[in-house]
C-alpha atoms as a PDB file:
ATOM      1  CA  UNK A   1     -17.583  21.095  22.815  1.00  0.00           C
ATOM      2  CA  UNK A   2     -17.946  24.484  21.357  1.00  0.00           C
ATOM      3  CA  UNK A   3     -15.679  26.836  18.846  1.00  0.00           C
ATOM      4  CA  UNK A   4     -14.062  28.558  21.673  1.00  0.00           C
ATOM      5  CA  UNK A   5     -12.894  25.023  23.537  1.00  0.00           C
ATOM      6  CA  UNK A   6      -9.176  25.833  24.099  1.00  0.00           C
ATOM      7  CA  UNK A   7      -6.293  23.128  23.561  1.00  0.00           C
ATOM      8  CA  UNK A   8      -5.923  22.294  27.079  1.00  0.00           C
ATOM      9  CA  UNK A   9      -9.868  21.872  27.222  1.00  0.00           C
ATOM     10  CA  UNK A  10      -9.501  19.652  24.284  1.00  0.00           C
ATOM     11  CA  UNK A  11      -6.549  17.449  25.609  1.00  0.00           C
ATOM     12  CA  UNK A  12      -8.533  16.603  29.232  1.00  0.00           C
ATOM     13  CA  UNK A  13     -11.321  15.937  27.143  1.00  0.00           C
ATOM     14  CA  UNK A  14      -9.585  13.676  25.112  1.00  0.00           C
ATOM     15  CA  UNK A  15      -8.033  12.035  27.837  1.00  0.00           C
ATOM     16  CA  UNK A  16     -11.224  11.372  29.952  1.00  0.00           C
ATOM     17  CA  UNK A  17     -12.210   9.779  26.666  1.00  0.00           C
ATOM     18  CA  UNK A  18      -9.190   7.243  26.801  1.00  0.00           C
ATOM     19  CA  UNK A  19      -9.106   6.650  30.555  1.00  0.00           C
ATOM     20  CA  UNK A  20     -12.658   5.095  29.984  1.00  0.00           C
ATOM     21  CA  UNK A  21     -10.846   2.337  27.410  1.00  0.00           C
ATOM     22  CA  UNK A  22     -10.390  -0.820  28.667  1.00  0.00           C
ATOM     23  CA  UNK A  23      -9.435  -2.548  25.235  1.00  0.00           C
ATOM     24  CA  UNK A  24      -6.141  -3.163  24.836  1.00  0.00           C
ATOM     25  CA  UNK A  25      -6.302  -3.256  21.158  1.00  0.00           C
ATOM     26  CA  UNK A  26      -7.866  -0.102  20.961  1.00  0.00           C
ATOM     27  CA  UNK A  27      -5.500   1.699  23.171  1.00  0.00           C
ATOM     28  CA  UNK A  28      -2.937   0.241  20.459  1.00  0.00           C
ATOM     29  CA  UNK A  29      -4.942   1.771  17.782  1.00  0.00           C
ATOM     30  CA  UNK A  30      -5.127   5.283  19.324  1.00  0.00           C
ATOM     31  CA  UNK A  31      -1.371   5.470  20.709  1.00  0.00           C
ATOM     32  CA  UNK A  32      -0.228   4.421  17.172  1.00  0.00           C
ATOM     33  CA  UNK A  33      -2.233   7.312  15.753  1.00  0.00           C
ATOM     34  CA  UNK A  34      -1.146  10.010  18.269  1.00  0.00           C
ATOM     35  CA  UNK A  35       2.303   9.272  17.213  1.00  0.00           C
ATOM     36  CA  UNK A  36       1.226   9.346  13.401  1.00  0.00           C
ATOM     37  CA  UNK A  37      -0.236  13.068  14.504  1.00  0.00           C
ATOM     38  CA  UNK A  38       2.710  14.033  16.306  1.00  0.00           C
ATOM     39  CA  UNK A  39       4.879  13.766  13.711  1.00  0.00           C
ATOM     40  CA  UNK A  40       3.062  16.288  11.329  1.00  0.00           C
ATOM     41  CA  UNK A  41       4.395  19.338  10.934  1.00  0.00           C
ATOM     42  CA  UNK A  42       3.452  22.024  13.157  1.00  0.00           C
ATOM     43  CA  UNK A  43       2.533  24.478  10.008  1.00  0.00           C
ATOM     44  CA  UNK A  44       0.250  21.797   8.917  1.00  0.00           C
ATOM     45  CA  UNK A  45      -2.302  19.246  10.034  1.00  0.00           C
ATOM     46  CA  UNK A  46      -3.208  15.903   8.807  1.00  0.00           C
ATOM     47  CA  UNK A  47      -5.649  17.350   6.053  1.00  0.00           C
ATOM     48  CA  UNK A  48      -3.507  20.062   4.753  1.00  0.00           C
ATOM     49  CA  UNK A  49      -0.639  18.142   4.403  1.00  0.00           C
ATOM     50  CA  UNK A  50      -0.516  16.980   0.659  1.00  0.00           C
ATOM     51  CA  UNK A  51       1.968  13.984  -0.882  1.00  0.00           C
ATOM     52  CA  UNK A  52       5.250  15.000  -2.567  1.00  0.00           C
ATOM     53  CA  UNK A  53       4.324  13.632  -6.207  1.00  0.00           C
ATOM     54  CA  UNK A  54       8.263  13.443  -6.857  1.00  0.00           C
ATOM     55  CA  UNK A  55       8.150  10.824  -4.477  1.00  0.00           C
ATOM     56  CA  UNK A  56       6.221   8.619  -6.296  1.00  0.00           C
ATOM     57  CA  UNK A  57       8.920   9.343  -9.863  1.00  0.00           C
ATOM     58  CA  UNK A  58      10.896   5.424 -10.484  1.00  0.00           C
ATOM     59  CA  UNK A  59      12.978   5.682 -13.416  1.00  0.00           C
ATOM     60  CA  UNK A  60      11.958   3.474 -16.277  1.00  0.00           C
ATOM     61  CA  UNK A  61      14.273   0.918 -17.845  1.00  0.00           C
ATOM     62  CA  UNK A  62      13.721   0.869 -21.377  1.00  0.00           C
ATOM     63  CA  UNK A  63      14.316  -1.965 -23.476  1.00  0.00           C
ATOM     64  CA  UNK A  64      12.652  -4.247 -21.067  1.00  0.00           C
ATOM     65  CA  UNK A  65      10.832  -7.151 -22.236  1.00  0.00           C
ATOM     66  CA  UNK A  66       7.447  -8.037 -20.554  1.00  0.00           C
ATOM     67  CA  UNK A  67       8.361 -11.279 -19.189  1.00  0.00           C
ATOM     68  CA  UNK A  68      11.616  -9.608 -17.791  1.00  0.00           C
ATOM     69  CA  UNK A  69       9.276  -7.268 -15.839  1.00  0.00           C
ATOM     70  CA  UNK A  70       7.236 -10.746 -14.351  1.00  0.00           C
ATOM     71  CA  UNK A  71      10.648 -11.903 -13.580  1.00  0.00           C
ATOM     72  CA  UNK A  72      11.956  -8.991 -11.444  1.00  0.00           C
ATOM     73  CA  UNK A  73       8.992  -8.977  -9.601  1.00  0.00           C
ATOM     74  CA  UNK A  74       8.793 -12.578  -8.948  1.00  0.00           C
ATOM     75  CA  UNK A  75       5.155 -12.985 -10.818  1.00  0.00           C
ATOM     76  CA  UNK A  76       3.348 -16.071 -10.198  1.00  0.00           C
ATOM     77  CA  UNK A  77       0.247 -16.484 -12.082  1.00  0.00           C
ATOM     78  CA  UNK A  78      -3.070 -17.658 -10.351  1.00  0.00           C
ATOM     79  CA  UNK A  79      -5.464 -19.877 -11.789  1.00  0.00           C
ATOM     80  CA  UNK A  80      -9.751 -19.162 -10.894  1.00  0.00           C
ATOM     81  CA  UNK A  81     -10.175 -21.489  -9.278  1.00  0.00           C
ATOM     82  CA  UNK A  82      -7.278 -21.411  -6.714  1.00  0.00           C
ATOM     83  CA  UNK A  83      -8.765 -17.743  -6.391  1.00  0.00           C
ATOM     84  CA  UNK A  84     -11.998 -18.645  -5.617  1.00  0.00           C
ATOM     85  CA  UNK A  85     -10.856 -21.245  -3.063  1.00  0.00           C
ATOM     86  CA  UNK A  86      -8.971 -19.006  -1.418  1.00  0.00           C
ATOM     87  CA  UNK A  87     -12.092 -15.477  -2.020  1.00  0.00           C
ATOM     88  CA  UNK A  88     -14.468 -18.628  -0.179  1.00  0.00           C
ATOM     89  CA  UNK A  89     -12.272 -19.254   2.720  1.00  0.00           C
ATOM     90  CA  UNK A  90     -12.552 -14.981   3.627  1.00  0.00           C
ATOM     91  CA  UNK A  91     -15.046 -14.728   6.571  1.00  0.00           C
ATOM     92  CA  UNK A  92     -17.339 -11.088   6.094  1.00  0.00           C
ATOM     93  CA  UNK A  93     -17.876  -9.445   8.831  1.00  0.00           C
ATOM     94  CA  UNK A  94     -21.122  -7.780   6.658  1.00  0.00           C
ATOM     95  CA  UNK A  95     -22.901  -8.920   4.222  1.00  0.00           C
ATOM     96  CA  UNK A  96     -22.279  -7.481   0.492  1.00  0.00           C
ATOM     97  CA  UNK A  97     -25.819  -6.009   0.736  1.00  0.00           C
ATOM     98  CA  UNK A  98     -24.268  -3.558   3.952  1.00  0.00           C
ATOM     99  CA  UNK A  99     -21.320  -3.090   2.117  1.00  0.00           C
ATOM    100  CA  UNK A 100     -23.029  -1.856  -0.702  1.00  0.00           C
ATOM    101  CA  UNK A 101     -25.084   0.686   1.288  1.00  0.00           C
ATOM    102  CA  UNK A 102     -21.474   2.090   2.507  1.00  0.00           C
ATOM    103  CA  UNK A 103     -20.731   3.682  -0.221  1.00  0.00           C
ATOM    104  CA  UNK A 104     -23.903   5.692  -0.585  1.00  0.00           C
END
């Protein structure tokens, strides 16, 4: 498709794309994003659009003890070895070798 592709040139394209789909899963995947798109605001797109950092501002209790902190938030230490049981039992789809090569 080239620069001057127009939207409605885009959206058949898009859609003769998704009429060749037979996966249901992946017809899940790409309604879920469409909505996620259409949604965004029209003055912005998906890679404009920046985080509100006050969001992310949680007032801080002071005067709270460490172990109150594990309490609230219902901490439940691990040992190794349960860890490594459980890191054994995870099926890769790749090897760490490919997923080393990734992130080149």
């Amino acid at each position: 498709m080239n620069n001057t592709a127009n939207t409605n040139d885009i959206r058949i394209s898009i859609i003769n794309l998704i009429t060749k789909i037979n996966d249901i899963e992946k017809l899940k995947l790409i309604h879920q994003q469409a909505e996620k798109l259409n949604k965004i605001p029209k003055e912005g797109n998906a890679l404009e659009l920046k985080p509100n950092y006050a969001d992310s501002i949680v007032e801080v209790d002071e005067g709270v003890s460490f172990q109150q902190i594990l309490n609230e938030q219902d901490y439940r230490p691990i040992s190794y070895q349960k860890f490594r049981e459980i890191a054994d039992q995870i099926e890769w789809e790749h090897s760490l070798e490919e997923l080393l090569d990734a992130l080149d």
